[in-house]
Every structure is written in C-alpha cells, then in structure tokens.
N, C-alpha and C. Protein backbone atom coordinates (compact mmCIF):
# COMPACT_ATOMS: atom_id res chain seq x y z
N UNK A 1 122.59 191.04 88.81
CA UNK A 1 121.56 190.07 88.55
C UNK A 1 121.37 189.21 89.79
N UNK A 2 120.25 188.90 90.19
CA UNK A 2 119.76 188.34 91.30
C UNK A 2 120.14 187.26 91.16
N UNK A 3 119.61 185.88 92.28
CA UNK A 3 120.04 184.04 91.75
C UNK A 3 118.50 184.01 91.32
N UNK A 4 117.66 184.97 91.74
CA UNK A 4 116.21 183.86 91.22
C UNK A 4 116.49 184.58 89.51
N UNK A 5 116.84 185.71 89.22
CA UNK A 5 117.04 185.70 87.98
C UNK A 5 117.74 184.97 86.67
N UNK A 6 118.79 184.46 87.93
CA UNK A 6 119.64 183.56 86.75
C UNK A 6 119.22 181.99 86.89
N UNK A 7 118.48 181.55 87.69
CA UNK A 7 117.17 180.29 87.61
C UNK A 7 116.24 180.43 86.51
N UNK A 8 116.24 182.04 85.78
CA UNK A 8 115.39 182.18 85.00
C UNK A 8 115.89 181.79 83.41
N UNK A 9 117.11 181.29 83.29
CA UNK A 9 117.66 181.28 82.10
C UNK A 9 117.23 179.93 81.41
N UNK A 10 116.39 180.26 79.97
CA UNK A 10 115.97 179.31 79.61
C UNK A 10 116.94 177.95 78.21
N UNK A 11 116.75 177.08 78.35
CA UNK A 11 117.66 175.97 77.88
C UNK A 11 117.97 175.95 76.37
N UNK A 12 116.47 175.98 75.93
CA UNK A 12 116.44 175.81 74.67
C UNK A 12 115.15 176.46 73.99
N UNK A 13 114.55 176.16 72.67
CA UNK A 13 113.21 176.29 71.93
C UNK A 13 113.10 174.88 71.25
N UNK A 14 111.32 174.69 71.48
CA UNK A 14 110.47 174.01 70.74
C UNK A 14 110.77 174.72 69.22
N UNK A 15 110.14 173.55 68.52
CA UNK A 15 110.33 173.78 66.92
C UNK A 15 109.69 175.05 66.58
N UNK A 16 108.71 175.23 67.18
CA UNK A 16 107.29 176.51 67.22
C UNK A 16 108.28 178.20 67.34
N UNK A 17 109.02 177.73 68.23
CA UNK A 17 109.59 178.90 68.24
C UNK A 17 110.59 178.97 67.63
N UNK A 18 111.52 178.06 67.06
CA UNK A 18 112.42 178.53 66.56
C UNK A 18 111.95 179.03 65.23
N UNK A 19 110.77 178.83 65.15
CA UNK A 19 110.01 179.35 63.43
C UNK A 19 109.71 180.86 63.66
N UNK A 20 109.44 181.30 65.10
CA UNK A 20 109.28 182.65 65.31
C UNK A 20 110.37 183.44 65.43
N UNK A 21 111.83 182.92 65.87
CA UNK A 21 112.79 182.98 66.10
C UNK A 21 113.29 183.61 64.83
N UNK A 22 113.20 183.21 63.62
CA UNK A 22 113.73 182.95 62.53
C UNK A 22 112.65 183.72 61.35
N UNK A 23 111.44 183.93 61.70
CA UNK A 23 110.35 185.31 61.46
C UNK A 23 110.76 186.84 61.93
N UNK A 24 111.50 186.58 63.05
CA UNK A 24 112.40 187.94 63.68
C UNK A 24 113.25 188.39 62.85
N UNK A 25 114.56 187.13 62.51
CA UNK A 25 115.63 187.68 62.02
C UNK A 25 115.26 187.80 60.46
N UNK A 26 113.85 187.60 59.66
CA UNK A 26 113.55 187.41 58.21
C UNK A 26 113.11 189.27 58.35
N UNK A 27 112.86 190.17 59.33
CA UNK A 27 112.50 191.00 59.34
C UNK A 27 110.71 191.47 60.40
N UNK A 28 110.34 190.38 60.73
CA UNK A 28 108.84 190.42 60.83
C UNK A 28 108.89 191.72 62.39
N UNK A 29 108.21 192.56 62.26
CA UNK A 29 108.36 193.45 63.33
C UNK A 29 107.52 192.94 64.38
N UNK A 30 106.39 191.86 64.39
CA UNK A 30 105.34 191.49 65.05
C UNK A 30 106.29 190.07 66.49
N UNK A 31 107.45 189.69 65.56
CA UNK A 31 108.12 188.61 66.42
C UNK A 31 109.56 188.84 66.46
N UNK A 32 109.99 190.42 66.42
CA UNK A 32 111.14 190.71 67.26
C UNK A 32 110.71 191.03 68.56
N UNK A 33 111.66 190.22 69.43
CA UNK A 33 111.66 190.76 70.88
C UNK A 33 112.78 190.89 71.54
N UNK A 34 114.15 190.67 70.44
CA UNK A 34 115.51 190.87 71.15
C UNK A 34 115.89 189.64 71.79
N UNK A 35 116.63 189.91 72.50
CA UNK A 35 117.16 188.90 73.46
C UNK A 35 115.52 188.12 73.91
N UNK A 36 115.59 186.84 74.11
CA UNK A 36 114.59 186.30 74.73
C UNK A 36 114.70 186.05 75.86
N UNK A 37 116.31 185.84 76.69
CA UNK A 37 116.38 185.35 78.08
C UNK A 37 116.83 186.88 78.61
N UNK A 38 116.93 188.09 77.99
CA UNK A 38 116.73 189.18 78.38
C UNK A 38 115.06 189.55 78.59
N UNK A 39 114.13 189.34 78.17
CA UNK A 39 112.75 189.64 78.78
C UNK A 39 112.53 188.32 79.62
N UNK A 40 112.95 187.19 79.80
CA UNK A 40 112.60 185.93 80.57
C UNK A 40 113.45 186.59 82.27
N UNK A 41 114.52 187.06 81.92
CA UNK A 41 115.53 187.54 83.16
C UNK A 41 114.34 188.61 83.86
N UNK A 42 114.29 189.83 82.85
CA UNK A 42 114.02 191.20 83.07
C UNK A 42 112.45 191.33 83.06
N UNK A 43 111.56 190.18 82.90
CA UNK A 43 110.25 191.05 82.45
C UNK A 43 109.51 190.53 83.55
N UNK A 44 108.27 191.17 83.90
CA UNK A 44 107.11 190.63 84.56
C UNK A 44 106.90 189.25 84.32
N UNK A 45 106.83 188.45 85.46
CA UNK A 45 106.00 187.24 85.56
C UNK A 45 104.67 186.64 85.38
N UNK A 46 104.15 185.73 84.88
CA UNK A 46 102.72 185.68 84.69
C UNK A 46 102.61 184.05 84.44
N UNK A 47 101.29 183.25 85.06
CA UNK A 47 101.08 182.40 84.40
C UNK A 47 99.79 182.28 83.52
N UNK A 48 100.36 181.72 82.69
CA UNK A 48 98.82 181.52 81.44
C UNK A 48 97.77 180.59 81.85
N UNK A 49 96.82 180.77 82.66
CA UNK A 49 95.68 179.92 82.87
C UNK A 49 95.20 178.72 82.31
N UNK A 50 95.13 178.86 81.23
CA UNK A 50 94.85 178.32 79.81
C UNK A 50 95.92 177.24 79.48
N UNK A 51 97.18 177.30 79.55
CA UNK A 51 97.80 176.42 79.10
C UNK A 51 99.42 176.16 80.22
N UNK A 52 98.94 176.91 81.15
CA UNK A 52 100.20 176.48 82.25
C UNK A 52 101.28 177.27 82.11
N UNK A 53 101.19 177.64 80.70
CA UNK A 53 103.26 177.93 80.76
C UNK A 53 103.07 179.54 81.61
N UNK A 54 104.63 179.71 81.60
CA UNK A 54 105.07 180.83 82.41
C UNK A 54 105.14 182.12 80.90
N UNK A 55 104.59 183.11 81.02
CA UNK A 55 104.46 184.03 80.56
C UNK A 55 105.14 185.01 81.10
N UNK A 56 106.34 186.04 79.84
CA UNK A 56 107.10 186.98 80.56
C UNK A 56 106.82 188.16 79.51
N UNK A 57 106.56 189.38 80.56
CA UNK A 57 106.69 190.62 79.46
C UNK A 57 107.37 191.65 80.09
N UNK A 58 107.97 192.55 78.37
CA UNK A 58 109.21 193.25 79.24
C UNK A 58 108.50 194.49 78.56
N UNK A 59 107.86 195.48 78.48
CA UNK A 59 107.86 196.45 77.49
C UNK A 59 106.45 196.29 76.86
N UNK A 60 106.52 195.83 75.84
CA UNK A 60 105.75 195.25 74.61
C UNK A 60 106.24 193.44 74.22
N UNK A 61 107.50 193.20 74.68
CA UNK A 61 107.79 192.07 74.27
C UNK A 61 107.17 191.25 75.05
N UNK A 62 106.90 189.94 74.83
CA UNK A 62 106.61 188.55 75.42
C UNK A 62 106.67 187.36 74.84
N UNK A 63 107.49 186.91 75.79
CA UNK A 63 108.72 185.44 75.31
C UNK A 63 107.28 184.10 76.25
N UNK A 64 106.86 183.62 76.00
CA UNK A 64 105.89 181.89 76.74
C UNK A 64 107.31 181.20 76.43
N UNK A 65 107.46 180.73 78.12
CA UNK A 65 107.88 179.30 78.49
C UNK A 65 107.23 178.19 79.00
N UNK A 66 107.31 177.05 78.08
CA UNK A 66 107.33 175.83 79.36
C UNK A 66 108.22 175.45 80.36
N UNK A 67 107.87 175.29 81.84
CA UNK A 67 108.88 175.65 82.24
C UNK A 67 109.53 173.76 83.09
N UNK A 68 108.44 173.12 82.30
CA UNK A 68 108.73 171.75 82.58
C UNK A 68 109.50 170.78 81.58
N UNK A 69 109.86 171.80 80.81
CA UNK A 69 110.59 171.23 80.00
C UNK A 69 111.77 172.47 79.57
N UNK A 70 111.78 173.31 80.52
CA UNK A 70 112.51 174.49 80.23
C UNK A 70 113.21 175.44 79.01
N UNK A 71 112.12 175.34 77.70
CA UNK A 71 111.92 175.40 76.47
C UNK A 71 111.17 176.87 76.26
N UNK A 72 111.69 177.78 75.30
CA UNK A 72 110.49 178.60 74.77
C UNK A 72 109.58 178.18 73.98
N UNK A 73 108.41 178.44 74.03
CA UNK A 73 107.46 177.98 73.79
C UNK A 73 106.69 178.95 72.20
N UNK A 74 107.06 180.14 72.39
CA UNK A 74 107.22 180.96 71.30
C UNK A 74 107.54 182.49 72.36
N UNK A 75 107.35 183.69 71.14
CA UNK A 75 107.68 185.11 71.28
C UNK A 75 106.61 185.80 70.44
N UNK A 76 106.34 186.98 70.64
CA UNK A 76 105.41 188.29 70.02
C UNK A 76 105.70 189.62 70.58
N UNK A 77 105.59 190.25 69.99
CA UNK A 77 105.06 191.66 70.30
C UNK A 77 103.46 191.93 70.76
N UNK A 78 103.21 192.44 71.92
CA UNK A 78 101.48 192.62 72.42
C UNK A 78 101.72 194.29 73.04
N UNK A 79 100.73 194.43 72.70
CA UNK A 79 100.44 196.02 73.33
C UNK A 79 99.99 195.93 74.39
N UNK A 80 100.40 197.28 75.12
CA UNK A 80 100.27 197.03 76.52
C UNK A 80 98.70 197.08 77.11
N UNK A 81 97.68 197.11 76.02
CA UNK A 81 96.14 197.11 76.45
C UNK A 81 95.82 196.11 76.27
N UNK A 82 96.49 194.98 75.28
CA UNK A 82 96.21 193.22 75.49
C UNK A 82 96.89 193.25 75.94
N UNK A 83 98.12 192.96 77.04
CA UNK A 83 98.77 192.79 77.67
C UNK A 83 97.61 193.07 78.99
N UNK A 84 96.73 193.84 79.48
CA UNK A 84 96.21 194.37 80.37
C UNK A 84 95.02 193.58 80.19
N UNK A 85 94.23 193.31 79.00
CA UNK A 85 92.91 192.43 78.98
C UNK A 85 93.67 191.56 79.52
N UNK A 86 94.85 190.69 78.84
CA UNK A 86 94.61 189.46 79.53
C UNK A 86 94.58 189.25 81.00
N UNK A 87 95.62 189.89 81.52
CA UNK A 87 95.25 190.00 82.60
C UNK A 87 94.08 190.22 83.49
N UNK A 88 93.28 191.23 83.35
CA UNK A 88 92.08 191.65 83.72
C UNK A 88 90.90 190.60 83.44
N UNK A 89 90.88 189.96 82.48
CA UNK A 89 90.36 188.85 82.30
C UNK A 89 90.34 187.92 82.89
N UNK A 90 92.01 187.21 83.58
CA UNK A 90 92.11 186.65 84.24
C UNK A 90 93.02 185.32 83.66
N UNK A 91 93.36 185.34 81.99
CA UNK A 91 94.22 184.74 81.24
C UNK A 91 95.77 184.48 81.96
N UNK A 92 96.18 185.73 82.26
CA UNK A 92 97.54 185.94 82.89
C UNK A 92 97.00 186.27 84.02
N UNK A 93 97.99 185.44 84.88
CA UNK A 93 97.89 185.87 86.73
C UNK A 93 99.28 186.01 86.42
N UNK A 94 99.71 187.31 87.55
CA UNK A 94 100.50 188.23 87.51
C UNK A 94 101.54 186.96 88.80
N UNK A 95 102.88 186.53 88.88
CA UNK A 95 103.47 186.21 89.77
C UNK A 95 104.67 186.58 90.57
N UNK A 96 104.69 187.41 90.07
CA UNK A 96 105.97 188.56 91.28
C UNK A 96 105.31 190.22 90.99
C-alpha cells in the first residue's frame, strides 16, 4: 500500500450513511459495497462537481466522501454506463 493510499483512510460516517451502511448489512444488494475504505484505498478518484465531495469507484462500487470533514458521505452500487455518463457529462472529473 502506497502513503497517498493510506492518507486515503476515512475517519468516520455521517448519519446518511450509516443508514446505508446498515441497508447493506439488512440485505439490500443496491448498498453493498464491502469494505468502504477498501474502494476509498483501491478505487478511481473523482470529484463531484455538484457537490464537492471526493467520489471513489472500485468495480461497480462507490463509497462519496467529504473530505473536509473526513466522513462518508454515503455508498451504492452504479453500473459502469452511469458510472461513464457521469463522467462524460462532466458530473465526475476523473483525479488520478
């Protein structure tokens, strides 16, 4: 593991997510994403235009951080063709 990777380890969750958090472990297949500081470590970089936070995707998974308060912000499952609008759109700018 790199040092900028382990800069990537996030602190805690907003209330928002720990509700998604807890939609995962109730079964919901739409807000498992596994480890969350495993796709925050491991996934593509992105920022969200729209609302600042740092956006990470590993696969299909994607964990939103704030990263000014070093909090998840929530988690989902996105397919990799919204995963690609947003981008292409211009929602997510790509940062590594």
């Amino acid at each position: 593991m790199t040092e900028e990777n382990e800069d990537r380890k996030v602190e805690g969750k907003i209330p928002h997510a720990e509700e998604r958090a807890n939609e995962a472990l109730q079964g919901n297949p739409h807000r498992q994403v596994g480890d969350f500081n495993r796709v925050v470590r491991e996934g593509r970089q992105f920022k969200d235009t729209e609302t600042g936070y740092n956006v990470y995707v590993k696969g299909d998974r994607v964990v939103i951080v704030d990263l000014a308060i070093n909090k998840q912000i929530t988690q989902f499952k996105n397919s990799k063709t919204n995963t690609q609008k947003r981008i292409l759109s211009g929602k997510w700018i790509p940062l590594n």
